[in-house]
N, C-alpha and C. Protein backbone atom coordinates (compact mmCIF):
# COMPACT_ATOMS: atom_id res chain seq x y z
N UNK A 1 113.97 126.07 119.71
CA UNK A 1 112.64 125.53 119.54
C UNK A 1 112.74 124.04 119.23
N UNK A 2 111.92 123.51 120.00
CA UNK A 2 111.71 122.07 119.48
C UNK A 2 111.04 121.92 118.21
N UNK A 3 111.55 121.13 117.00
CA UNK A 3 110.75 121.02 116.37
C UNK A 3 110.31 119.65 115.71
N UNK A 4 109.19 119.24 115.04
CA UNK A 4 108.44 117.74 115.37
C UNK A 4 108.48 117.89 113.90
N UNK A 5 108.62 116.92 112.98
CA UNK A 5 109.01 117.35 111.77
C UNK A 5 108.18 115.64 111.17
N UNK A 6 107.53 115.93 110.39
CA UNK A 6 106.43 114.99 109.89
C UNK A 6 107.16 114.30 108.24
N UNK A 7 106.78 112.95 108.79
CA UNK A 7 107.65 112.09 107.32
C UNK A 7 107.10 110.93 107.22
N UNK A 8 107.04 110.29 105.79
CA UNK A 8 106.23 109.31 106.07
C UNK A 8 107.42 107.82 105.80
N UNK A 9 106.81 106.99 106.05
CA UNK A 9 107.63 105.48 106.30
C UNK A 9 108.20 104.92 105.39
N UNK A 10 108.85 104.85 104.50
CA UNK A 10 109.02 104.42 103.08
C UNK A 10 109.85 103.04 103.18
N UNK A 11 110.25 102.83 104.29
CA UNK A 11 110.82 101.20 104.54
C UNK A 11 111.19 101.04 105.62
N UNK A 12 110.53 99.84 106.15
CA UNK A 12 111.13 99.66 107.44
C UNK A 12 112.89 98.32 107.36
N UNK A 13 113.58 98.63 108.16
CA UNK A 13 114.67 97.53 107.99
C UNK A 13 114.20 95.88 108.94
N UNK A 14 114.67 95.07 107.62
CA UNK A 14 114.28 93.65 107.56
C UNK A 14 115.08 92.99 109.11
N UNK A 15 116.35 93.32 108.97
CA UNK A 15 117.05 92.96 109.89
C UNK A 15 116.79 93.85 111.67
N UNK A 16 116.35 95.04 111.79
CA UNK A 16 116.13 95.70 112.96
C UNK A 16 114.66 96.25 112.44
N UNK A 17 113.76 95.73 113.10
CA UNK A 17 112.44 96.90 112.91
C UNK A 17 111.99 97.92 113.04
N UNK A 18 112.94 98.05 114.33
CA UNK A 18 113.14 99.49 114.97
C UNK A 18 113.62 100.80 114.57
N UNK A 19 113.75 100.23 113.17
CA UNK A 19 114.89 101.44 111.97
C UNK A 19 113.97 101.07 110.79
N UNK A 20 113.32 102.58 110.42
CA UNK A 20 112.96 103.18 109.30
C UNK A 20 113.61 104.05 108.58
N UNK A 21 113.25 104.22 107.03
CA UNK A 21 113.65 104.90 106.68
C UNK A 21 112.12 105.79 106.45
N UNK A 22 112.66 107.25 106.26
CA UNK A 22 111.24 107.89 106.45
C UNK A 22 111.68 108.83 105.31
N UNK A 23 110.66 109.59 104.42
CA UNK A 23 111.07 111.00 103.65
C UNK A 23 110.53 111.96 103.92
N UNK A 24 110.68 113.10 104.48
CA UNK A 24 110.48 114.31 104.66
C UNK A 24 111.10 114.72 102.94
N UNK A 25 109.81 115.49 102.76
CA UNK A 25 109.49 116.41 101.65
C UNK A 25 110.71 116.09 100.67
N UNK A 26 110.85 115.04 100.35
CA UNK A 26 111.84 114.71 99.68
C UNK A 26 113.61 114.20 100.11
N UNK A 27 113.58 114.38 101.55
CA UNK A 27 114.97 114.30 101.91
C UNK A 27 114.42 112.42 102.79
N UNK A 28 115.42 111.71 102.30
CA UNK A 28 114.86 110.51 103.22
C UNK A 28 115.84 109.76 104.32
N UNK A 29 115.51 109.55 105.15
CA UNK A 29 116.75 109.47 106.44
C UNK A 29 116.10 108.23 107.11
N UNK A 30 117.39 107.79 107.88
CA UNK A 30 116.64 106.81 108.86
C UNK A 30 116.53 106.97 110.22
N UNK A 31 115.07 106.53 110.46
CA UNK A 31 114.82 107.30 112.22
C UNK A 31 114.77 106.08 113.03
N UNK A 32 114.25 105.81 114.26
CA UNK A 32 114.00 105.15 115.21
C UNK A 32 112.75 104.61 115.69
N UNK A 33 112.36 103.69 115.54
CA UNK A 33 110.63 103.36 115.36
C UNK A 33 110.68 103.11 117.18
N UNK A 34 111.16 102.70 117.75
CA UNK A 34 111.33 102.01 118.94
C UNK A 34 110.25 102.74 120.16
N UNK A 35 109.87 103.71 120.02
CA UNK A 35 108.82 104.99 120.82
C UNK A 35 107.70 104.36 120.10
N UNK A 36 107.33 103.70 119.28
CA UNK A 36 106.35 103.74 118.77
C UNK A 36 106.12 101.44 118.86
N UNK A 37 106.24 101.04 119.62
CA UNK A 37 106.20 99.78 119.55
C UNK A 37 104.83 99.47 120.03
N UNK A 38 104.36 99.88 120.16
CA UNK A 38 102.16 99.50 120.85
C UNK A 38 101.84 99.64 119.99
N UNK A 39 102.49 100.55 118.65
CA UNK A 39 101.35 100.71 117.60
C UNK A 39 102.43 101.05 116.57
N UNK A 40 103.22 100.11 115.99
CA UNK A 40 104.17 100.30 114.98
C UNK A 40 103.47 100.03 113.37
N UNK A 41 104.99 101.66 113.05
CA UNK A 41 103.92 102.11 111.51
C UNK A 41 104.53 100.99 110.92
N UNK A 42 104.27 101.07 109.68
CA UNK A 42 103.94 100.75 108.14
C UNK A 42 104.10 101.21 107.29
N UNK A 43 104.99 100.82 106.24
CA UNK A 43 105.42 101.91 105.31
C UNK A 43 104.01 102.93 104.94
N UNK A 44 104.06 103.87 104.68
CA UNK A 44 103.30 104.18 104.17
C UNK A 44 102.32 105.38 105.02
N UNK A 45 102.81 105.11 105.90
CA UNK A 45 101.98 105.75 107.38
C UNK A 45 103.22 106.62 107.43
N UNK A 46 102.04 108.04 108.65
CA UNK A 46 102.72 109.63 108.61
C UNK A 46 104.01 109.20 109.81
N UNK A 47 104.75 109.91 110.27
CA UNK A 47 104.97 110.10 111.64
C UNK A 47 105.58 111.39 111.55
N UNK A 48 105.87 111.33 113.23
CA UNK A 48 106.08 112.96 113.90
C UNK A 48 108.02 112.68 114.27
N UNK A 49 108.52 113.22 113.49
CA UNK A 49 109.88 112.74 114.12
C UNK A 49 110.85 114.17 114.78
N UNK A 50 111.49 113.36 115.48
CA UNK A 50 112.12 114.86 116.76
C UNK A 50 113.58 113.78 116.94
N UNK A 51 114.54 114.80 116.52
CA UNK A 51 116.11 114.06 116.59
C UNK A 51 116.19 112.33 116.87
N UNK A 52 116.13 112.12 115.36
CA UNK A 52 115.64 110.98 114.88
C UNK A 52 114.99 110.02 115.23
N UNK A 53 113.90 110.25 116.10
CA UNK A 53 113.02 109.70 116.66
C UNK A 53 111.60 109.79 116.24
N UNK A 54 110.89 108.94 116.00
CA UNK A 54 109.59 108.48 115.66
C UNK A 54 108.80 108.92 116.94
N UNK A 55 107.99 110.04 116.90
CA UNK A 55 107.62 110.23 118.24
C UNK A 55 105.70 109.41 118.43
N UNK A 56 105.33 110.01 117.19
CA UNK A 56 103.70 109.24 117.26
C UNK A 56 103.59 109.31 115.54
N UNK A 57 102.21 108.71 115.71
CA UNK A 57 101.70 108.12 113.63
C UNK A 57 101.10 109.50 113.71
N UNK A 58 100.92 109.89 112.69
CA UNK A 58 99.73 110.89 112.50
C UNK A 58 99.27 110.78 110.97
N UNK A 59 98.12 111.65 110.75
CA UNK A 59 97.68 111.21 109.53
C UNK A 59 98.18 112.46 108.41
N UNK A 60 98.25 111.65 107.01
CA UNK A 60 98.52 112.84 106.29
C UNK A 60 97.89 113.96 106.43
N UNK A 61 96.98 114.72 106.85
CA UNK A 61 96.34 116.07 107.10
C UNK A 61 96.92 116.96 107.82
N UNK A 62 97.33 115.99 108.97
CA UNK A 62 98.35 116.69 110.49
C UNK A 62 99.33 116.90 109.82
N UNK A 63 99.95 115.64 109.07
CA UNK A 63 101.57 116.12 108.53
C UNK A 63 101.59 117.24 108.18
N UNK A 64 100.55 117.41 107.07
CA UNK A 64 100.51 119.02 105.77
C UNK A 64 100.14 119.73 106.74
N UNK A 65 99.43 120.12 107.94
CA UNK A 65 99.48 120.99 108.99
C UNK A 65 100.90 121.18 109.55
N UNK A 66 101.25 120.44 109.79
CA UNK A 66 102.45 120.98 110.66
C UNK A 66 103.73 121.62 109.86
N UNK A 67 103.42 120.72 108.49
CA UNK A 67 104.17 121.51 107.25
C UNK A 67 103.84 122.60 107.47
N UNK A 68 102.62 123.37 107.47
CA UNK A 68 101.89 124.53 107.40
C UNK A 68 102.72 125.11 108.62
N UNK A 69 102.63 124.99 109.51
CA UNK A 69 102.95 125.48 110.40
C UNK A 69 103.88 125.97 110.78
N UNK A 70 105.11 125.29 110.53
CA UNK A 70 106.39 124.98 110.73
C UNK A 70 107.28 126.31 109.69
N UNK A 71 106.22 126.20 108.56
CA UNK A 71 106.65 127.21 107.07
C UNK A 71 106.04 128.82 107.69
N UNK A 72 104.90 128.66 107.96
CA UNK A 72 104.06 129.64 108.97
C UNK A 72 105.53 130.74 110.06
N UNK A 73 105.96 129.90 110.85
CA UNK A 73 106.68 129.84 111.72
C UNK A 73 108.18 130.42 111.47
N UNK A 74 108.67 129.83 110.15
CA UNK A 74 110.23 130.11 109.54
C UNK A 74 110.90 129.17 110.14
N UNK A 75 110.60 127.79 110.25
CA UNK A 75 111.30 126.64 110.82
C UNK A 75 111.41 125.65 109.82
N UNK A 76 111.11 125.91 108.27
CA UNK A 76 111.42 125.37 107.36
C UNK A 76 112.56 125.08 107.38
N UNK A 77 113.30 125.83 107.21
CA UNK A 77 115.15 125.29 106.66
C UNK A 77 115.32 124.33 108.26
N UNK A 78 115.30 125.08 109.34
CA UNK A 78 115.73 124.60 110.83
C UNK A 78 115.27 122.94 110.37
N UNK A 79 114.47 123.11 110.71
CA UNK A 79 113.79 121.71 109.82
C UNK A 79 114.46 120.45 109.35
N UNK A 80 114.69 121.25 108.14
CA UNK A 80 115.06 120.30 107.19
C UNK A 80 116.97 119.91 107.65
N UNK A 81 117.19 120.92 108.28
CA UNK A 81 118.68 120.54 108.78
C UNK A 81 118.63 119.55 109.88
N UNK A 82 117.92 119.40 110.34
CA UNK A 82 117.87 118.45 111.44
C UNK A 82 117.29 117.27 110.56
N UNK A 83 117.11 117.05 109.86
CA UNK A 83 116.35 115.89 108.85
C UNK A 83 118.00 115.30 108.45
N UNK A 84 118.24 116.39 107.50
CA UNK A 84 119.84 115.89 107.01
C UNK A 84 120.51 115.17 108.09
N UNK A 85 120.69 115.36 109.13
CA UNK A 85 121.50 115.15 110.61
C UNK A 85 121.55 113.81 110.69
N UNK A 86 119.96 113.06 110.51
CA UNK A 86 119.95 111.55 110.95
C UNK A 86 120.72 110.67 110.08
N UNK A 87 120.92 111.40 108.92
CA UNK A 87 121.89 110.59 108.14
C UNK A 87 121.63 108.79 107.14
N UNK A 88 121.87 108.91 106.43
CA UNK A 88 121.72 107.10 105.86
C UNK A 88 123.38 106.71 105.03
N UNK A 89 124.43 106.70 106.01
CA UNK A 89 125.76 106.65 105.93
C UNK A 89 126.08 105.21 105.70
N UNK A 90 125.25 104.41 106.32
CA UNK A 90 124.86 102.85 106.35
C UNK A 90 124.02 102.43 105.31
N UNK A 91 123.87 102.93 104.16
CA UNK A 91 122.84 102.37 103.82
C UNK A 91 123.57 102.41 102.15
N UNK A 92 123.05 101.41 101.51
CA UNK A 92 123.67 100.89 100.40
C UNK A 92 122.88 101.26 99.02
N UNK A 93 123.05 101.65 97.74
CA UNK A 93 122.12 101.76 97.04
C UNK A 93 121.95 100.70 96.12
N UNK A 94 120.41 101.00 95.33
CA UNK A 94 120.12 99.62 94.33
C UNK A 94 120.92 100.35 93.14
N UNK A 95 120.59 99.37 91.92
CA UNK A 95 121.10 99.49 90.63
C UNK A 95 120.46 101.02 90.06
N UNK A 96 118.65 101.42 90.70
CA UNK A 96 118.40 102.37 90.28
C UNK A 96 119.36 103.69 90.42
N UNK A 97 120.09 103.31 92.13
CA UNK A 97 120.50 104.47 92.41
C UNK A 97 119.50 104.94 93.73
N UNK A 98 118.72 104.25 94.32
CA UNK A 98 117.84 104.81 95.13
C UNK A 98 118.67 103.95 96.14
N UNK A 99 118.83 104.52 97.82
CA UNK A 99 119.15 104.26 98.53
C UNK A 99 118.29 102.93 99.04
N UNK A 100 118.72 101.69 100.24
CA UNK A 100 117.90 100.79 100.55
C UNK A 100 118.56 100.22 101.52
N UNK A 101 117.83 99.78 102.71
CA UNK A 101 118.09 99.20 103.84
C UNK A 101 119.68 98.04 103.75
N UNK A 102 120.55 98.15 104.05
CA UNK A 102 121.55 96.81 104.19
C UNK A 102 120.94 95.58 104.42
């Protein structure tokens, strides 16, 4: 099953724009904004991501739908393993301890 897995923007990188970092339900990874250049998000804004790709914005309502859905479905864990996948191996942390763009 394909699955479209909804996260929202929590930083875009200074040096490539085209690389976000996004959090799904707590797990936060970096995806690929580059599908989305006519109408590029903003931290803060939903998206639809599919093997680490930013596919379209959507709004928080759709996200918690497709959450719904997805949980509905038993594609929760599937999910979230493909979230882990995109990885932030590159990415350096602050003093808090919270991960942040290089």
């Amino acid at each position: 099953m394909c699955l479209a897995i909804p996260g929202t923007i929590i930083e875009i990188d200074s040096q490539n724009p085209q690389q976000a970092v996004v959090d799904v339900v707590g797990v936060r990874r970096k995806v690929d904004l580059g599908l989305l250049q006519d109408d590029p998000p903003v931290p803060g804004d939903w998206v639809l991501i599919h093997v680490g790709f930013a596919m379209s914005k959507i709004s928080e309502a759709d996200a918690a739908d497709q959450m719904r859905t997805l949980t509905m479905l038993g594609e929760t864990e599937a999910a979230m393993q493909e979230v882990r996948g995109y990885g932030l191996d590159n990415q350096e942390q602050d003093q808090s301890g919270q991960r942040r763009m290089p």
